[in-house]
N, C-alpha and C. Protein backbone atom coordinates (compact mmCIF):
# COMPACT_ATOMS: atom_id res chain seq x y z
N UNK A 1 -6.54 -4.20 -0.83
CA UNK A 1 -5.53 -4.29 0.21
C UNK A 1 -5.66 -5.67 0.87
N UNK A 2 -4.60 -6.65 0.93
CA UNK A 2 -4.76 -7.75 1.51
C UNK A 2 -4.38 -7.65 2.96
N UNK A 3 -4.67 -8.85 3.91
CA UNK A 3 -4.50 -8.29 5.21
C UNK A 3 -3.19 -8.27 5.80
N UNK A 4 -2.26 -8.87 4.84
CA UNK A 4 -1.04 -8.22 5.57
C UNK A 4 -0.67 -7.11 5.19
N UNK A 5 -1.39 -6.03 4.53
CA UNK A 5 -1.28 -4.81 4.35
C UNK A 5 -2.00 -4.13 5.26
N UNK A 6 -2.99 -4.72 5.53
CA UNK A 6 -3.99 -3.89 6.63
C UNK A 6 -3.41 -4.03 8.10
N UNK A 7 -2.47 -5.08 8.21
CA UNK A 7 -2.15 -4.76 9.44
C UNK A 7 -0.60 -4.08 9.80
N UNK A 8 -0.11 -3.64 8.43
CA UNK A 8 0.97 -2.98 8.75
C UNK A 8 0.16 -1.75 8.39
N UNK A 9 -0.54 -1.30 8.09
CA UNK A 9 -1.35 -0.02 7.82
C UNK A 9 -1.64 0.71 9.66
N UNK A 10 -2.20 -0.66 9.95
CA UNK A 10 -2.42 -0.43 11.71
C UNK A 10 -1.56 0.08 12.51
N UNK A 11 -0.02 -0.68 11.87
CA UNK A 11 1.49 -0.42 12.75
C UNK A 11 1.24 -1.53 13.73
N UNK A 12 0.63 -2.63 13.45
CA UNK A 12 0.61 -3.53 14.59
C UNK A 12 1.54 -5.10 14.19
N UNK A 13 1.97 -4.89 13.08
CA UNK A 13 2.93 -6.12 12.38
C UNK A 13 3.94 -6.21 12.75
N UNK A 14 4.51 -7.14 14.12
CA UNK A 14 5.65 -6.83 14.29
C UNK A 14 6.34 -8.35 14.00
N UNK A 15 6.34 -8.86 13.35
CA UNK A 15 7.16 -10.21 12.67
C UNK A 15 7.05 -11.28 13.72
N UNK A 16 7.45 -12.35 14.12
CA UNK A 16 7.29 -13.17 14.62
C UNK A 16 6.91 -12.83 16.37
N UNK A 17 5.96 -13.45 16.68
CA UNK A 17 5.14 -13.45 18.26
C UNK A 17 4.99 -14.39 18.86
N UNK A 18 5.43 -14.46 20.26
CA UNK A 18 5.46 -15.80 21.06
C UNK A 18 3.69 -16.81 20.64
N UNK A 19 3.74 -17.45 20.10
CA UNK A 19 2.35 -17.78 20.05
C UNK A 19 1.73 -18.55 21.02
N UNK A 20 0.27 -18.45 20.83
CA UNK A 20 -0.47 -18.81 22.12
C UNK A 20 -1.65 -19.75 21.45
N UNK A 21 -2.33 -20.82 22.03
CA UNK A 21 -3.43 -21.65 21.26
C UNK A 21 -4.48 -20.86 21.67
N UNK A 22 -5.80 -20.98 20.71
CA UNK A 22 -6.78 -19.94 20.56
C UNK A 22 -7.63 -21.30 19.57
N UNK A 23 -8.72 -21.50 20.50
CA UNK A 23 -10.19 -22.37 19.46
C UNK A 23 -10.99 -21.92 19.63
N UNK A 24 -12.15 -21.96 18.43
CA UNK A 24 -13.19 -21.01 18.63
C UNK A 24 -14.38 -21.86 19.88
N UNK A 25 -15.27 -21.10 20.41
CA UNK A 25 -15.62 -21.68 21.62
C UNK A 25 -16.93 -22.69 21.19
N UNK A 26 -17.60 -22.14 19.95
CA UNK A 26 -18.42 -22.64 19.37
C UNK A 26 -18.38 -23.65 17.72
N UNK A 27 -18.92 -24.68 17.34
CA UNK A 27 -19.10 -25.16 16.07
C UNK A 27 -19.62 -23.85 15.43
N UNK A 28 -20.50 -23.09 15.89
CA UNK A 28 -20.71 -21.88 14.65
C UNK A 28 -19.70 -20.95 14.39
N UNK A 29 -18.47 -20.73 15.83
CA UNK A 29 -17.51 -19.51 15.28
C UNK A 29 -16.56 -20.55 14.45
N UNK A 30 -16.42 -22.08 14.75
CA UNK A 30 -15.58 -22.48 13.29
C UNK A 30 -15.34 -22.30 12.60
N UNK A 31 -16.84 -22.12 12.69
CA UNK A 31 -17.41 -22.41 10.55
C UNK A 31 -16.88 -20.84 9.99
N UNK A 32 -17.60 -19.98 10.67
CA UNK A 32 -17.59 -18.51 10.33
C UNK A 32 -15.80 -18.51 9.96
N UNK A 33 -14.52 -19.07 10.99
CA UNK A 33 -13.69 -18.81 10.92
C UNK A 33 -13.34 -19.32 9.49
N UNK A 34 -13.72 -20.59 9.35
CA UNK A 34 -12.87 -21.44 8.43
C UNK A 34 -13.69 -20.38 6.65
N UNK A 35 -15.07 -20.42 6.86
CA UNK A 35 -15.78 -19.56 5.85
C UNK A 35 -14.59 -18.23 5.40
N UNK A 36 -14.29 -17.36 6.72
CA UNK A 36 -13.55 -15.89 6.32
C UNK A 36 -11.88 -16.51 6.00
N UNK A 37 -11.34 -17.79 6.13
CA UNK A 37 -10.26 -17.74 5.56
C UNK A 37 -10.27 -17.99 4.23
N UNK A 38 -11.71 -18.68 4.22
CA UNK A 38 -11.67 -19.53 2.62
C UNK A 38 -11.70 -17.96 1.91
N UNK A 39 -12.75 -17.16 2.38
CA UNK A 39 -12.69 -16.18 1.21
C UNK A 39 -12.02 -15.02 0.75
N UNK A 40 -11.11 -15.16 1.90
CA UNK A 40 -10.04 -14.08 2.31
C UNK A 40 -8.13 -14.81 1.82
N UNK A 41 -9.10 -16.12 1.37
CA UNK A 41 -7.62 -16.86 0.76
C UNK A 41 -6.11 -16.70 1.80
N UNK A 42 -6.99 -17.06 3.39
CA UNK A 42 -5.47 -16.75 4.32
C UNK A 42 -6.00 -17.91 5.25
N UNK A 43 -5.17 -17.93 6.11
CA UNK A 43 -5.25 -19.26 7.43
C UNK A 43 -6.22 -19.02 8.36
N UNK A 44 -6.65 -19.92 8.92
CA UNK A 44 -7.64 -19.88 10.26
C UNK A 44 -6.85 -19.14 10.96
N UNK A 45 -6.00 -19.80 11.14
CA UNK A 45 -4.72 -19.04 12.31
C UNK A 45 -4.79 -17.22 12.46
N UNK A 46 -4.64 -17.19 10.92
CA UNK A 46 -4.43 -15.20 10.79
C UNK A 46 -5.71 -14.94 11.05
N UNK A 47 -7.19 -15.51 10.63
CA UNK A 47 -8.15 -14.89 10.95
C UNK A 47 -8.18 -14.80 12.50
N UNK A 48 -8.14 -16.03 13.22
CA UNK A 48 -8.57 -15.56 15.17
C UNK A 48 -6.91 -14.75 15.07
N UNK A 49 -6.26 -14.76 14.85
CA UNK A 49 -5.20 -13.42 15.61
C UNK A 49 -5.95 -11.97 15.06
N UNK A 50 -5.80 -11.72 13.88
CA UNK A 50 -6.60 -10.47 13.37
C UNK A 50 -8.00 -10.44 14.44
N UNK A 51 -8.68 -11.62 14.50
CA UNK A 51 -10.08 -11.01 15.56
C UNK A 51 -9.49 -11.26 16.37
N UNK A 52 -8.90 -11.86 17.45
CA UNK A 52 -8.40 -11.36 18.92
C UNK A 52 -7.30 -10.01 18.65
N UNK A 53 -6.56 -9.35 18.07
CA UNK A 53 -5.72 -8.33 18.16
C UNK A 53 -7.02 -6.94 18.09
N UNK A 54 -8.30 -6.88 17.24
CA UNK A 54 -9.67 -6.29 16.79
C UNK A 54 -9.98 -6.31 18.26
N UNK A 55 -10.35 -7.27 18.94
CA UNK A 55 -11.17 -7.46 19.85
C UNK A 55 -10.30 -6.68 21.32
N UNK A 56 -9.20 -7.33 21.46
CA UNK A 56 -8.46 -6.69 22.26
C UNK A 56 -7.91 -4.87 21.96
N UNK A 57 -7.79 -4.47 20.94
CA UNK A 57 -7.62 -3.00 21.09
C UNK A 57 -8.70 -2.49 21.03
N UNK A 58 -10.00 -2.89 20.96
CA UNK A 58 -11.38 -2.39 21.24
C UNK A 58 -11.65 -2.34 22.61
N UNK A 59 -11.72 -3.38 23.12
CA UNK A 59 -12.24 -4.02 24.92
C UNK A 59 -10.96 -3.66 25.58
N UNK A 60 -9.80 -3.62 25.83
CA UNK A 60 -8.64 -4.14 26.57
C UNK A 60 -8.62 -3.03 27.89
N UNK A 61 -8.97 -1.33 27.16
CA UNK A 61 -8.89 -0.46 27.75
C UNK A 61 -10.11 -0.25 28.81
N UNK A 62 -11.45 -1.39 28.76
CA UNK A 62 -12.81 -0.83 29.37
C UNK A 62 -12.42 -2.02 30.71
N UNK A 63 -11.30 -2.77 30.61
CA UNK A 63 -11.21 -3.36 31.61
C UNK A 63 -10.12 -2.47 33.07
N UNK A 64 -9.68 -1.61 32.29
CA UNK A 64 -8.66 -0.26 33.35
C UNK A 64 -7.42 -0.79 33.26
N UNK A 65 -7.08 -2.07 32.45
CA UNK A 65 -5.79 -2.44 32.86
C UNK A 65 -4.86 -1.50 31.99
N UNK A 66 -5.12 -0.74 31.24
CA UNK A 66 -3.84 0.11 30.67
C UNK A 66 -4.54 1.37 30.01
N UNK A 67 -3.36 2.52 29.82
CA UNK A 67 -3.47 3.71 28.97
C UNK A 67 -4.42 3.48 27.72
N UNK A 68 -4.67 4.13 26.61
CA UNK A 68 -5.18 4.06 25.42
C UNK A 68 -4.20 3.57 24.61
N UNK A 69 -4.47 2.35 23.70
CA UNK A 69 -3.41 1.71 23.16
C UNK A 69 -3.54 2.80 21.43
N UNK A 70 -2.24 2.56 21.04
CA UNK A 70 -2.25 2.94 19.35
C UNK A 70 -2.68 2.58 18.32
């Protein structure tokens, strides 16, 4: 399953999104980033959205700002 299957699997693919800039904070999450696109044969770009969209429906809810997301 490639990951634009995995994320319509999620129901979270909704076609074009206002975009926002996102750098990793460290030279080591670079590398890691640029490493998981090389081997995942996709963009830096899709990897930090896939880990910030991961990260945010994990954490988003322990901050109280909303219901349980889908």
């Amino acid at each position: 399953m490639n990951t634009e299957q995995k994320e319509q699997k999620a129901g979270q693919f909704l076609g074009k999104v206002k975009r926002i800039q996102c750098s990793p904070l460290t030279e080591i999450d670079r590398f890691m980033v640029e490493e998981l696109a090389e081997n995942f044969q996709t963009s830096e770009s899709k990897i930090i959205g896939i880990a910030l969209h991961e990260w945010l429906k994990n954490n988003f809810n322990s901050y109280g700002l909303m219901g349980p997301m889908k």
